[in-house]
N, C-alpha and C. Protein backbone atom coordinates (compact mmCIF):
# COMPACT_ATOMS: atom_id res chain seq x y z
N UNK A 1 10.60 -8.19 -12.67
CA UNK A 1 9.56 -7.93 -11.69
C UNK A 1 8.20 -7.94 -12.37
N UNK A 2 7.14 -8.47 -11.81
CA UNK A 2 5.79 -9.21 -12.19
C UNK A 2 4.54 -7.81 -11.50
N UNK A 3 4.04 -7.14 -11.93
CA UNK A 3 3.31 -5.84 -11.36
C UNK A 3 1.49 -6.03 -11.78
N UNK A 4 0.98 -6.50 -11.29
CA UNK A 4 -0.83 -6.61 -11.57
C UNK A 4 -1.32 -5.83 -10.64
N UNK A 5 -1.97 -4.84 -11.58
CA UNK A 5 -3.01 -3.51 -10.43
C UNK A 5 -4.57 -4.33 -10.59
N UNK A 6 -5.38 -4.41 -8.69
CA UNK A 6 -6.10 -4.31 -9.18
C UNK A 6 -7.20 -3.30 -8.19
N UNK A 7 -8.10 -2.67 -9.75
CA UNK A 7 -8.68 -1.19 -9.05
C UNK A 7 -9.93 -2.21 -8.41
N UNK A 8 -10.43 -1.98 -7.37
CA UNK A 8 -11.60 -2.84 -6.90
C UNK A 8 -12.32 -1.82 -5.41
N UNK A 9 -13.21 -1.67 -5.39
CA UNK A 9 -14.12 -1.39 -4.11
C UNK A 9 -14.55 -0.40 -4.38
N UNK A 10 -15.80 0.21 -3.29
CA UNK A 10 -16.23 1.88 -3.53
C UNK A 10 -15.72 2.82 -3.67
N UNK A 11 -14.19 2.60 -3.38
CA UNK A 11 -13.49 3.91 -3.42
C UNK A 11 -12.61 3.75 -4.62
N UNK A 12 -12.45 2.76 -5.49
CA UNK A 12 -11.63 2.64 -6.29
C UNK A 12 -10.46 2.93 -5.89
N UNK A 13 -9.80 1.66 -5.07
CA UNK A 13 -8.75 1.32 -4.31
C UNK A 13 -7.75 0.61 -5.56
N UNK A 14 -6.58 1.10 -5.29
CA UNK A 14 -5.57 0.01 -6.22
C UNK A 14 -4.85 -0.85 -4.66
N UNK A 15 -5.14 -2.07 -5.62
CA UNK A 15 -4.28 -3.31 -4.86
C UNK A 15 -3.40 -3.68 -5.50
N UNK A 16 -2.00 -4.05 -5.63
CA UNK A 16 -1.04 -4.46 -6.12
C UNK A 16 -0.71 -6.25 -5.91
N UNK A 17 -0.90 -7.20 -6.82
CA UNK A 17 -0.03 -8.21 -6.80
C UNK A 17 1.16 -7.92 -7.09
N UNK A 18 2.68 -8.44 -6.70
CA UNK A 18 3.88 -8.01 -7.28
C UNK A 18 4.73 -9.40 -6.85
N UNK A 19 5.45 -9.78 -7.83
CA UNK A 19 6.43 -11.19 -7.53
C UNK A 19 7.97 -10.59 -8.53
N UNK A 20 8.74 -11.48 -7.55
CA UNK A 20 9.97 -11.40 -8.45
C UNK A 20 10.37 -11.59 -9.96
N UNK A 21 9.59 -13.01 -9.73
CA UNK A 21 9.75 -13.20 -11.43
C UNK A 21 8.33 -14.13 -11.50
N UNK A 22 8.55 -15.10 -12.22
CA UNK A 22 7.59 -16.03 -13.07
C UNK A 22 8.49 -17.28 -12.27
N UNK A 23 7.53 -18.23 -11.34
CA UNK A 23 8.16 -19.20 -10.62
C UNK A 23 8.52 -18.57 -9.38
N UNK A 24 8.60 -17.77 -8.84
CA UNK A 24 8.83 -16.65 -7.58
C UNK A 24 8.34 -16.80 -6.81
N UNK A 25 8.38 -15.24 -5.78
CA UNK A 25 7.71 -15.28 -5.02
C UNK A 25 6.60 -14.30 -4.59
N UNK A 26 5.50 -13.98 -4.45
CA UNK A 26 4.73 -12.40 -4.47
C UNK A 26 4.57 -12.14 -3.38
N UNK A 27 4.21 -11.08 -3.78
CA UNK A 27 3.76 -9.92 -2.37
C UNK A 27 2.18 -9.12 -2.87
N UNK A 28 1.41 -8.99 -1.63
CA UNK A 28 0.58 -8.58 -2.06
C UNK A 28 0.27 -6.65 -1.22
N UNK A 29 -0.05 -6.05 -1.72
CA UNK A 29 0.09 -4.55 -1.35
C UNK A 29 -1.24 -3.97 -1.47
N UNK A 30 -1.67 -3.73 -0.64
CA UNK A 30 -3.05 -3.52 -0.03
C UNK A 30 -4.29 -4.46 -0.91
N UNK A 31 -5.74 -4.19 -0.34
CA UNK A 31 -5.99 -5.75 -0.70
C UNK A 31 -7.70 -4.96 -0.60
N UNK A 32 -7.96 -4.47 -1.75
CA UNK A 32 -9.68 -3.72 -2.01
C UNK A 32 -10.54 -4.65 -1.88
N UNK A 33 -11.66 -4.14 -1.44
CA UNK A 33 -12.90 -5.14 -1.39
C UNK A 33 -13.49 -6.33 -2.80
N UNK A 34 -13.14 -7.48 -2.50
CA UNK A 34 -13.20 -8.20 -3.96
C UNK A 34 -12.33 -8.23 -4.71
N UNK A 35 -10.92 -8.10 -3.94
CA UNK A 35 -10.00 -7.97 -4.48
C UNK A 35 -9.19 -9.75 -4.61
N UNK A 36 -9.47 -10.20 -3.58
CA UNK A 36 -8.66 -11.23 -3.08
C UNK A 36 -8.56 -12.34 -3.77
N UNK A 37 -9.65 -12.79 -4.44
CA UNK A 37 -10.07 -14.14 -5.38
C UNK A 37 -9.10 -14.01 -6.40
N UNK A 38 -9.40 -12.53 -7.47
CA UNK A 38 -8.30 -12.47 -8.17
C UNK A 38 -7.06 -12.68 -8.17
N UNK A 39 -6.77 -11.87 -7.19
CA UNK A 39 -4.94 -11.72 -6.64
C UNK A 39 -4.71 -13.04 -6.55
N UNK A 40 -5.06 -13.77 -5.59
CA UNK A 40 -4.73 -15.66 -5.69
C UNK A 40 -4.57 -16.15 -6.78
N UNK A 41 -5.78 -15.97 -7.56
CA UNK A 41 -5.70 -16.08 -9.43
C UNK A 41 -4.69 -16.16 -10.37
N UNK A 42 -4.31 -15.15 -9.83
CA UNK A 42 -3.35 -13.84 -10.86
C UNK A 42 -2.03 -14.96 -10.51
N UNK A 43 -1.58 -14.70 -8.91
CA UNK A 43 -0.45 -15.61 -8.75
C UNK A 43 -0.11 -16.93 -8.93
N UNK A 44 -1.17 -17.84 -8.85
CA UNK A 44 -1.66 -18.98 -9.50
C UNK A 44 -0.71 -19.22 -11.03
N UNK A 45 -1.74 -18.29 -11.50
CA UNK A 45 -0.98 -18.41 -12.86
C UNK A 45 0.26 -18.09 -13.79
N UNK A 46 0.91 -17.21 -12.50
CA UNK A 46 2.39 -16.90 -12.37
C UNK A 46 3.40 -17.77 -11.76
N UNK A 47 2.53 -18.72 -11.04
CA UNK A 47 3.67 -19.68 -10.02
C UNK A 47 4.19 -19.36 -8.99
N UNK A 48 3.53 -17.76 -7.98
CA UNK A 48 3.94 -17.09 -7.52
C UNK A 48 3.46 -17.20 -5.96
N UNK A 49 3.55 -18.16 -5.43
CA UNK A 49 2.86 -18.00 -4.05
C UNK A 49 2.57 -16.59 -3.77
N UNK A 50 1.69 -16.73 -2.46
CA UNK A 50 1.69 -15.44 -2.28
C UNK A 50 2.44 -15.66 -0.59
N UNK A 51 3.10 -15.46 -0.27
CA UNK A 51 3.57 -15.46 1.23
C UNK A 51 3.39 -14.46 2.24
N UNK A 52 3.55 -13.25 1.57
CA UNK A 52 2.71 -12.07 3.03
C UNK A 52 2.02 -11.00 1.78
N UNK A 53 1.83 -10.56 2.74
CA UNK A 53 0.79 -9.37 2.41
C UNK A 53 0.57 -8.13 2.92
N UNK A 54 0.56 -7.12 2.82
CA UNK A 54 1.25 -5.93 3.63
C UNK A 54 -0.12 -4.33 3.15
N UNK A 55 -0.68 -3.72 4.29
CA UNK A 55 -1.65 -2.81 4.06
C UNK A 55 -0.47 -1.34 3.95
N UNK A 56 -0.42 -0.59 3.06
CA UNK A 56 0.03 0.53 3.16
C UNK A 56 -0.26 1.94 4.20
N UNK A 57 -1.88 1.38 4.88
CA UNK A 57 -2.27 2.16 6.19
C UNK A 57 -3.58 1.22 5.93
N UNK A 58 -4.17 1.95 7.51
CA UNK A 58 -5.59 1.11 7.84
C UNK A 58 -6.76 1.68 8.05
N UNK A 59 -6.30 1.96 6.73
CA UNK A 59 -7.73 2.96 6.08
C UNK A 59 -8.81 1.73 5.07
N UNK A 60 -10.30 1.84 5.76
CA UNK A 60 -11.07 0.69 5.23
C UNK A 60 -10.42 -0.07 3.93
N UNK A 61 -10.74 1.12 3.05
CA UNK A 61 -10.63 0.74 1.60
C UNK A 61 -9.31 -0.47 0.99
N UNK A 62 -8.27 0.03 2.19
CA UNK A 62 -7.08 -0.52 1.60
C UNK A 62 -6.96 -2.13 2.39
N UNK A 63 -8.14 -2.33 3.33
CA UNK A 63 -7.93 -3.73 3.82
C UNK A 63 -9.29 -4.02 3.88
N UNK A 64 -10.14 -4.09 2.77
CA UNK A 64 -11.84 -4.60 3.04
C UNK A 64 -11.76 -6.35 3.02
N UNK A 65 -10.38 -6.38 2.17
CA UNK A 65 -10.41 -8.36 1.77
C UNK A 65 -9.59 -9.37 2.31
N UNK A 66 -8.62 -8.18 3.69
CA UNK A 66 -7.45 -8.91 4.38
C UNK A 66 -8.15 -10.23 4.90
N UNK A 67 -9.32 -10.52 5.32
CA UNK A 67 -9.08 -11.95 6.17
C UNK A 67 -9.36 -12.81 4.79
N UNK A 68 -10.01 -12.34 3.62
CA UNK A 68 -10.30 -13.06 2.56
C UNK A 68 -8.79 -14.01 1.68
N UNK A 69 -8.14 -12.98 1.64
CA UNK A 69 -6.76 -13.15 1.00
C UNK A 69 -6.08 -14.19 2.20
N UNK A 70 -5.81 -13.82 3.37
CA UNK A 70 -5.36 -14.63 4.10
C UNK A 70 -5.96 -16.45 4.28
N UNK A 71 -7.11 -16.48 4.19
CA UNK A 71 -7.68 -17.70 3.97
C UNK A 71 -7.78 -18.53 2.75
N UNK A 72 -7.37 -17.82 1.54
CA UNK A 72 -6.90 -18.03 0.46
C UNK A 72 -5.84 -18.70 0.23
N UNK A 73 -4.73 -17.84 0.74
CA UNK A 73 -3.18 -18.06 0.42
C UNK A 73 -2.24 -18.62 1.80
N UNK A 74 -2.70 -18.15 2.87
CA UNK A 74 -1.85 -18.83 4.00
C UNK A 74 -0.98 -17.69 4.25
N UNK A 75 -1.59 -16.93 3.63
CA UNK A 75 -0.16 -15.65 3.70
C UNK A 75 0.01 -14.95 4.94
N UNK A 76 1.13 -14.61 5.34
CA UNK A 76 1.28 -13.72 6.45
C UNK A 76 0.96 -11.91 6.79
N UNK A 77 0.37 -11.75 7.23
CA UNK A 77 0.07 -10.04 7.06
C UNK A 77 0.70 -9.13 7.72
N UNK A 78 0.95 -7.90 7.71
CA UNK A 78 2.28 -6.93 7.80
C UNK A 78 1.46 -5.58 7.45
N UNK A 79 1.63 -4.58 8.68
CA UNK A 79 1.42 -3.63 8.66
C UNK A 79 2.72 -2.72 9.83
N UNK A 80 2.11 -1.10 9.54
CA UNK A 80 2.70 -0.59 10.42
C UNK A 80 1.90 -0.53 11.50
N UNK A 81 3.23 -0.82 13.16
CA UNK A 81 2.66 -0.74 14.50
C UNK A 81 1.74 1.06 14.46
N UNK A 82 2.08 2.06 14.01
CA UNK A 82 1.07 3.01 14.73
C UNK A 82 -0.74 3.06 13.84
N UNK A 83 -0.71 2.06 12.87
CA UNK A 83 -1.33 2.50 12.12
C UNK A 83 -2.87 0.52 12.42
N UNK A 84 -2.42 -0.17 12.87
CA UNK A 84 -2.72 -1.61 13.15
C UNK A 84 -3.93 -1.26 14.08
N UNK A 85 -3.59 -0.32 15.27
CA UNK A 85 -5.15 -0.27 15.92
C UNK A 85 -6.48 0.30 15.30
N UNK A 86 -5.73 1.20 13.94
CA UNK A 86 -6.89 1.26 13.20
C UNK A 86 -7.88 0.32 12.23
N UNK A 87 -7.37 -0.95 12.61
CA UNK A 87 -7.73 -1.22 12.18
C UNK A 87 -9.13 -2.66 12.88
N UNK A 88 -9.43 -2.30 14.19
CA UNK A 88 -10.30 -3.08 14.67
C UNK A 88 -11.53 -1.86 14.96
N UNK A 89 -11.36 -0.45 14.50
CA UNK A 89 -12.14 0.32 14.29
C UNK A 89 -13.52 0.25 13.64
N UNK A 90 -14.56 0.70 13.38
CA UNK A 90 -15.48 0.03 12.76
C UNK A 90 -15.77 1.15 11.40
N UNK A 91 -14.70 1.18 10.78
CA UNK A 91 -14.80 2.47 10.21
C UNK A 91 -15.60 2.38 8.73
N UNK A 92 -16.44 0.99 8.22
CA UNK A 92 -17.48 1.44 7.31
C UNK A 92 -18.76 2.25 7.45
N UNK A 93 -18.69 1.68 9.17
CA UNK A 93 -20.08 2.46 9.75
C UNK A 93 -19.99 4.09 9.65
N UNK A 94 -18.76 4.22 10.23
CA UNK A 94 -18.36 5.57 10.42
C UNK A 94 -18.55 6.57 9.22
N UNK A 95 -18.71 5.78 7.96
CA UNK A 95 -18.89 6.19 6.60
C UNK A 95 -19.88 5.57 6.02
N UNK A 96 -20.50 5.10 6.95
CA UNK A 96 -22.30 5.39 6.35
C UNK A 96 -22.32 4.08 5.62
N UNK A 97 -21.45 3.29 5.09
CA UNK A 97 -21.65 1.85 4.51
C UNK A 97 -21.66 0.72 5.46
N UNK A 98 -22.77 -0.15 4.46
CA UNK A 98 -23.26 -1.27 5.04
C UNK A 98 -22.39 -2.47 4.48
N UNK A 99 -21.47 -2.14 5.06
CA UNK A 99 -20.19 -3.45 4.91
C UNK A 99 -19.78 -3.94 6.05
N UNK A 100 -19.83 -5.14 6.74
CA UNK A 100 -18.58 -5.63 7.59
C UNK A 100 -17.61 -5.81 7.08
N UNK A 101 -16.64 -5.93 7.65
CA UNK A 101 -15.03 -5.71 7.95
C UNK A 101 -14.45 -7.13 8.36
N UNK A 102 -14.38 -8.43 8.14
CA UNK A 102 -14.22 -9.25 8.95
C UNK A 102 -12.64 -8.96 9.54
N UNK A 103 -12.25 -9.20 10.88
CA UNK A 103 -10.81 -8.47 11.58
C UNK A 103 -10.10 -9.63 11.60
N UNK A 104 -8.67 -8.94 11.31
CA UNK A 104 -7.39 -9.88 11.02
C UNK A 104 -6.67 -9.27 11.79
N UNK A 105 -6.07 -9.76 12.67
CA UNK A 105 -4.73 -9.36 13.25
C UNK A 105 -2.97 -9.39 12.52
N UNK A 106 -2.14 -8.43 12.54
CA UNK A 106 -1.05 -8.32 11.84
C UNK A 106 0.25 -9.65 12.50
N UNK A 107 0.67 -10.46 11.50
CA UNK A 107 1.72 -11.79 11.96
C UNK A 107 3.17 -10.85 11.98
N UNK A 108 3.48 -9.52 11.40
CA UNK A 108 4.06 -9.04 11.36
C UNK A 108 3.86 -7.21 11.38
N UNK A 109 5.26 -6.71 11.60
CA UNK A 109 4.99 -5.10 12.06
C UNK A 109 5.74 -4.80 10.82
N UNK A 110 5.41 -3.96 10.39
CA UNK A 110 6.24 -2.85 9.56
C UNK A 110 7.18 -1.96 9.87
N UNK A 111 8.44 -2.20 9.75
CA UNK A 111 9.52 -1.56 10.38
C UNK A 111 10.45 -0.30 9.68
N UNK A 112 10.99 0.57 9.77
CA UNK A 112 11.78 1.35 8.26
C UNK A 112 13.94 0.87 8.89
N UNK A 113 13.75 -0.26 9.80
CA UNK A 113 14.87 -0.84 10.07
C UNK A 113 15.20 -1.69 9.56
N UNK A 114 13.82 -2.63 8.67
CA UNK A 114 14.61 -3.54 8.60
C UNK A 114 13.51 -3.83 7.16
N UNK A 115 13.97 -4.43 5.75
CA UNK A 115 13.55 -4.42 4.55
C UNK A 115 12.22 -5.69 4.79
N UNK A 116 11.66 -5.18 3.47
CA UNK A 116 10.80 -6.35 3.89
C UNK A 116 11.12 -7.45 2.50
N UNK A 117 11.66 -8.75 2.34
CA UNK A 117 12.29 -9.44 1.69
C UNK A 117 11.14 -10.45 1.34
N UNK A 118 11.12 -10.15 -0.33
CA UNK A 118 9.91 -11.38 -0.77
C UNK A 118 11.07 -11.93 -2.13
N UNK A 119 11.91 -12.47 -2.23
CA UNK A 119 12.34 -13.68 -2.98
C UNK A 119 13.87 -12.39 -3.39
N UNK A 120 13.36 -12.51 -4.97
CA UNK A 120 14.85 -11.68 -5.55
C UNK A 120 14.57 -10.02 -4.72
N UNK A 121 13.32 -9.82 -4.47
CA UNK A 121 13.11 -7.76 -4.07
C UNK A 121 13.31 -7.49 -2.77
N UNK A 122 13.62 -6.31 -2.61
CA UNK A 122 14.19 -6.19 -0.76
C UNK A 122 13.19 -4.61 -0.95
N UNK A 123 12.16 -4.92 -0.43
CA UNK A 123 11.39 -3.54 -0.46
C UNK A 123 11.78 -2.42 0.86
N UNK A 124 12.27 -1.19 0.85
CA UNK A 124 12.74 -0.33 1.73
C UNK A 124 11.30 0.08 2.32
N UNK A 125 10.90 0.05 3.87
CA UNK A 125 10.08 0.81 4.42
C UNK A 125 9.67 2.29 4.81
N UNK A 126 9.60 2.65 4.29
CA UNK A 126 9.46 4.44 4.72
C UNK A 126 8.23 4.71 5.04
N UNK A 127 8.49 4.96 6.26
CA UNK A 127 7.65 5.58 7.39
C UNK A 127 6.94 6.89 6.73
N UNK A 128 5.70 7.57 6.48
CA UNK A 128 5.68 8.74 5.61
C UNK A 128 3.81 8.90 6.61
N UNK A 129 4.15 9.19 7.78
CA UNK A 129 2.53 9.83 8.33
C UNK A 129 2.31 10.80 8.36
N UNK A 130 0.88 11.18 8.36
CA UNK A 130 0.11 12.45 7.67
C UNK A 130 -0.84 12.67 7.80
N UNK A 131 -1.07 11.64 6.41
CA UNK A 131 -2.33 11.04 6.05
C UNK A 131 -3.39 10.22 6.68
N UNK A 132 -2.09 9.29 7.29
CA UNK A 132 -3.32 8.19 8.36
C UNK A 132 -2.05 8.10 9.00
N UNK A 133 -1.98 7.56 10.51
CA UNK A 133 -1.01 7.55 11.42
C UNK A 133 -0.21 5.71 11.10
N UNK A 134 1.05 5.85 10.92
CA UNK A 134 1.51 4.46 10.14
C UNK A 134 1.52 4.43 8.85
N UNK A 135 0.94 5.31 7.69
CA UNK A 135 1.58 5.06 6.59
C UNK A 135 3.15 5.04 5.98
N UNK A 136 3.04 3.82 5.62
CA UNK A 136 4.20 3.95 4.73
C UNK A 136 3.91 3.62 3.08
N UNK A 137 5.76 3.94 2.68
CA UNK A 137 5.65 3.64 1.11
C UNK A 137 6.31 2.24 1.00
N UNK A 138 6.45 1.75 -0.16
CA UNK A 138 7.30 0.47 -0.16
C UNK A 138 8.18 1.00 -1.67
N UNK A 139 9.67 0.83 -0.86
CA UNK A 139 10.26 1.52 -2.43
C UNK A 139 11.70 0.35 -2.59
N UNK A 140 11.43 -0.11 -3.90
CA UNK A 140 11.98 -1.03 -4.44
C UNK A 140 13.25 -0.83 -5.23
N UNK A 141 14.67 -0.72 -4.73
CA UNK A 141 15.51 0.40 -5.38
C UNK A 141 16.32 -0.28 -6.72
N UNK A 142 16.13 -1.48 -6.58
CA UNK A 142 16.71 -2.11 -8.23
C UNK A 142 15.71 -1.71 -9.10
N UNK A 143 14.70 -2.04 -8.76
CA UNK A 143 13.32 -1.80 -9.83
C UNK A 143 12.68 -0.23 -10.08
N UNK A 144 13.64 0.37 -9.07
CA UNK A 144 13.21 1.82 -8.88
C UNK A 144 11.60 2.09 -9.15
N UNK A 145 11.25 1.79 -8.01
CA UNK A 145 9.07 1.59 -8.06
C UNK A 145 8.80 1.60 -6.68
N UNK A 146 8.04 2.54 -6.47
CA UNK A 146 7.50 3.29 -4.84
C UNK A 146 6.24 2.67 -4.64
N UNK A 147 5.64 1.87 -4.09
CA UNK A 147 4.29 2.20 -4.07
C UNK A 147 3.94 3.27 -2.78
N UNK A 148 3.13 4.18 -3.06
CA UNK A 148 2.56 5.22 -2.28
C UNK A 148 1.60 4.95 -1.35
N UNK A 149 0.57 4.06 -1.41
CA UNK A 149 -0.54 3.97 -0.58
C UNK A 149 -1.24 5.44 -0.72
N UNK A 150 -1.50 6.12 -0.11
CA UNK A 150 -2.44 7.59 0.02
C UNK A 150 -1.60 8.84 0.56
N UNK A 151 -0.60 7.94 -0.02
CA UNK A 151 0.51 9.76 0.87
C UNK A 151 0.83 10.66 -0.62
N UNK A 152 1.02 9.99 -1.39
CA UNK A 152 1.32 11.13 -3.05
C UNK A 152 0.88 10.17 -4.46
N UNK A 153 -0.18 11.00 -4.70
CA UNK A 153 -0.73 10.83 -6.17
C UNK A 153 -0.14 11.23 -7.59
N UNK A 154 -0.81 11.34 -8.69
CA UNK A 154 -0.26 11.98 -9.49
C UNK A 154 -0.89 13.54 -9.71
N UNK A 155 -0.29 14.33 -9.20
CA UNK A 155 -1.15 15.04 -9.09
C UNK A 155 -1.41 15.88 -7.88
N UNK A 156 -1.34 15.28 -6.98
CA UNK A 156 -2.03 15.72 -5.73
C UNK A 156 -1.07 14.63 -4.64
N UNK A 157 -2.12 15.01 -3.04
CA UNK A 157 -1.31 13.83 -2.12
C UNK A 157 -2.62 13.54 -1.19
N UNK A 158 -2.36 12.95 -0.11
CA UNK A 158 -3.32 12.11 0.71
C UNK A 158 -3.97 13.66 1.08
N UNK A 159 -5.68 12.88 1.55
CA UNK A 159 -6.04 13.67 1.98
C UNK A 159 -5.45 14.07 3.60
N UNK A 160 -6.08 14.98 4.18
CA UNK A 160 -5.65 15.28 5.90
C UNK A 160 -6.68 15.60 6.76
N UNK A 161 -7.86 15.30 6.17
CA UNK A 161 -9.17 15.77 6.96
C UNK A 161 -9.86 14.46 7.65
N UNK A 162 -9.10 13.58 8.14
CA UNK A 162 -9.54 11.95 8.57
C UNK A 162 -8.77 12.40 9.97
N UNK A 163 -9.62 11.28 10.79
CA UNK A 163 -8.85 11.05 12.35
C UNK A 163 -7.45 10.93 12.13
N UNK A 164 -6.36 11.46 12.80
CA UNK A 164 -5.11 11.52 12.66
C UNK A 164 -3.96 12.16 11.49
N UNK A 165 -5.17 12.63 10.75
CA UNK A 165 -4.32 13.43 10.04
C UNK A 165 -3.90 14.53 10.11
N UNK A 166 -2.69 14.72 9.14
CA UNK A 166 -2.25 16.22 9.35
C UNK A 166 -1.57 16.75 8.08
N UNK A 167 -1.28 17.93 7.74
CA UNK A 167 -1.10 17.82 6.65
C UNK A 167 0.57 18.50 6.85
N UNK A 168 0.96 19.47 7.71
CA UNK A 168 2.15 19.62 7.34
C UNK A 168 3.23 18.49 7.58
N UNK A 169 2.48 17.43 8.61
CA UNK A 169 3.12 15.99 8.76
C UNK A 169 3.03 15.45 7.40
N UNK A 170 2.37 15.33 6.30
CA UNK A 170 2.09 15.16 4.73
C UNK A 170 3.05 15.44 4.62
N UNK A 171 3.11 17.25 3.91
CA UNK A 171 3.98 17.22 3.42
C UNK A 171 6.09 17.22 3.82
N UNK A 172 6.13 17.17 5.26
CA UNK A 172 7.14 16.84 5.37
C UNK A 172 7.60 15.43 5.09
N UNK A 173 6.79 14.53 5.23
CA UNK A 173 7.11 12.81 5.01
C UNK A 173 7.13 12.92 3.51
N UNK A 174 6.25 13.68 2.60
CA UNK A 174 6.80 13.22 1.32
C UNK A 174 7.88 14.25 0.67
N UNK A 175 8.24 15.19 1.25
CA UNK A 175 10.04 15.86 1.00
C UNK A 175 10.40 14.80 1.39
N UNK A 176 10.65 14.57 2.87
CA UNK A 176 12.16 13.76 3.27
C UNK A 176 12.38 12.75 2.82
N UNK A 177 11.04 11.95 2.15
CA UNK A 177 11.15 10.39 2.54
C UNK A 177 10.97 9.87 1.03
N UNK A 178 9.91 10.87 -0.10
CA UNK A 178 10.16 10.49 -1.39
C UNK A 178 10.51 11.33 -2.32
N UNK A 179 10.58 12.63 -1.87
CA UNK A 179 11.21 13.19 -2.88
C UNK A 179 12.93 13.56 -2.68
N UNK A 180 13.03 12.71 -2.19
CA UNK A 180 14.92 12.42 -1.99
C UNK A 180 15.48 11.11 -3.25
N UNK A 181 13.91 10.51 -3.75
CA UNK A 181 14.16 9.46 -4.53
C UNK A 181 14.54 9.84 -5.65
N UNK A 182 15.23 9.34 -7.12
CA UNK A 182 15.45 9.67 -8.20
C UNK A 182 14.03 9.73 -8.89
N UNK A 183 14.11 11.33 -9.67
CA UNK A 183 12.92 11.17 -10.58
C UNK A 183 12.78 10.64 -11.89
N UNK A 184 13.36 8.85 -11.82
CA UNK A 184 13.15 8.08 -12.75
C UNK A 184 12.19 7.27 -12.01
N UNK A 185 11.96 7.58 -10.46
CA UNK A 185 11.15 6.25 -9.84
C UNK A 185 9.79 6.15 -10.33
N UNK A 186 9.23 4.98 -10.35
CA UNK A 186 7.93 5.02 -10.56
C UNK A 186 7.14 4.89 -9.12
N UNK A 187 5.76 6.04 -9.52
CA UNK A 187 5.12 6.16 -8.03
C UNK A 187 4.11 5.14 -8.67
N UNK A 188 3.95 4.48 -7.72
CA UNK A 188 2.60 3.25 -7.90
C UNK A 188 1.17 3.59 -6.95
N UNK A 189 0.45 4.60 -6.81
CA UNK A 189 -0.39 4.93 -5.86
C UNK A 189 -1.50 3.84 -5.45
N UNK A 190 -2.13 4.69 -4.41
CA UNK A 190 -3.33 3.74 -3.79
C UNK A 190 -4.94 3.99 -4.52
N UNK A 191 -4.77 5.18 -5.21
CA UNK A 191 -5.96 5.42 -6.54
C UNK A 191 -4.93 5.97 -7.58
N UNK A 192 -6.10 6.04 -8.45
CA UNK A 192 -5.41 6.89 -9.76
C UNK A 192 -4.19 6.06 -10.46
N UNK A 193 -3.64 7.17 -11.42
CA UNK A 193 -2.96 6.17 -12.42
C UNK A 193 -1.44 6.53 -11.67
N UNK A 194 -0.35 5.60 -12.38
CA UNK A 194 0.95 5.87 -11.72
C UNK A 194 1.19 6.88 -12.30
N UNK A 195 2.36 7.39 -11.55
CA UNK A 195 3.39 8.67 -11.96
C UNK A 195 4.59 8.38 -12.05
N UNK A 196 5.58 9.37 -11.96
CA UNK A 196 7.16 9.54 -11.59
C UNK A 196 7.47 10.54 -10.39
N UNK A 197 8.57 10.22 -9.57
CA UNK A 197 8.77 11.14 -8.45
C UNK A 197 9.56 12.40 -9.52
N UNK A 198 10.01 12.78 -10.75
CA UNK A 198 9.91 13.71 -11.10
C UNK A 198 8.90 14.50 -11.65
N UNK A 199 7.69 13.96 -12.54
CA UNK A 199 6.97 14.47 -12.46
C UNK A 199 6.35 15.12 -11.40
N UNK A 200 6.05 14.76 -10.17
CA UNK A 200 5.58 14.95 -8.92
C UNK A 200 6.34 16.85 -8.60
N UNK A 201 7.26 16.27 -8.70
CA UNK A 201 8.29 17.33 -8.16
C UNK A 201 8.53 18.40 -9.28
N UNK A 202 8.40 18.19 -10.50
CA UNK A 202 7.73 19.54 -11.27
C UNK A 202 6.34 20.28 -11.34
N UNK A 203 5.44 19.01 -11.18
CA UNK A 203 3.98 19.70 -11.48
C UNK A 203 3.29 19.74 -10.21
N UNK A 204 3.56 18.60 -9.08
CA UNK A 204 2.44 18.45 -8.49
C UNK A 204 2.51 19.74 -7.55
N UNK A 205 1.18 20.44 -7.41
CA UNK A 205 0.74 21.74 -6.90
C UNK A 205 1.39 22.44 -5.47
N UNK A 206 1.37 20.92 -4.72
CA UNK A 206 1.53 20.88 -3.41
C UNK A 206 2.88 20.51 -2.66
N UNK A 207 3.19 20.44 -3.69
CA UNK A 207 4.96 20.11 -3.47
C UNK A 207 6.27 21.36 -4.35
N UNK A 208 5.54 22.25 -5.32
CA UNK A 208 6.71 23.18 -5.90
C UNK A 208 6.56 24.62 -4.81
């Protein structure tokens, strides 16, 4: 498995390129402002098409470059249904930045029925809202590697003070949904550096 972080935008967003192998196929996992040129780049030089592309929620930061990437690569985009109307919102304004948003509509829904399949990886969907309404994780169980989006850091977890959040909805989605995982997994977050779902589950504040 092929893993390129890249940290990019005002909020210091992590975007994930990820492909099976070398000659493969990638996936792209949320997509920061100025993120997109690279990521094409990156796969380029892996051999890795990029075929979809998937927002972990539709929170600005994590889709400032979706129509960019899409015009790039041809790729298909994939989110979750409760979390998609947030995203024709105008929510840089709402935060005081002078950014447009150019709007992409989702070719696909995010389901926790059914895997989402990019070549050799079968990524499991888990539904985990809280934080933003529609987050999920993407957890990869050969490769044992979660990515989190904004539901659990190292350290800490999503915030809950945004439209639709909540926090004991937080922390029940990340008991049921990742800390049922082995704490050999690697957490891949949406800031900050990675963790382990055991570390998490010894230190992090908000979860012992």
């Amino acid at each position: 498995m092929l893993i390129q972080v890249f940290e990019a935008g005002p909020a210091d967003t992590n975007g994930y390129l990820v492909a099976d192998h070398t000659g493969g196929q990638a996936l792209v996992i949320d997509v920061p402002q100025d993120s997109a040129s690279l990521m094409a780049a990156q796969a380029r030089e892996w051999k890795t098409p990029i075929g979809k592309f998937v927002n972990t929620h539709a929170h600005w930061d994590h889709f400032l470059d979706n129509a960019a990437l899409a015009r790039l690569t041809g790729a298909k985009f994939g989110i979750h249904h409760d979390s998609a109307p947030l995203l024709r919102l105008p929510q840089t304004r709402m935060f005081g930045l002078d950014i447009d948003v150019e709007p992409l509509e989702p070719d696909f829904l995010l389901d926790e029925s059914k895997p989402l399949i990019v070549g050799d990886l079968q990524f499991k969907i888990l539904h985990c809202p809280g934080h933003c309404p529609g987050s999920v994780a993407l957890y990869e169980p050969k490769e044992h590697i979660v990515f989190t989006g904004d539901v659990l850091f190292a350290g800490t977890i999503g915030r809950t003070d945004l439209p639709g959040g909540n926090f004991d909805l937080l922390i029940t989605s990340i008991r049921e949904k990742l800390m049922t995982l082995d704490d050999d997994v690697q957490v891949l977050p949406g800031h900050g550096p990675a963790t382990t779902i055991g570390q998490e589950r010894r230190s992090n504040q908000f979860l012992r």
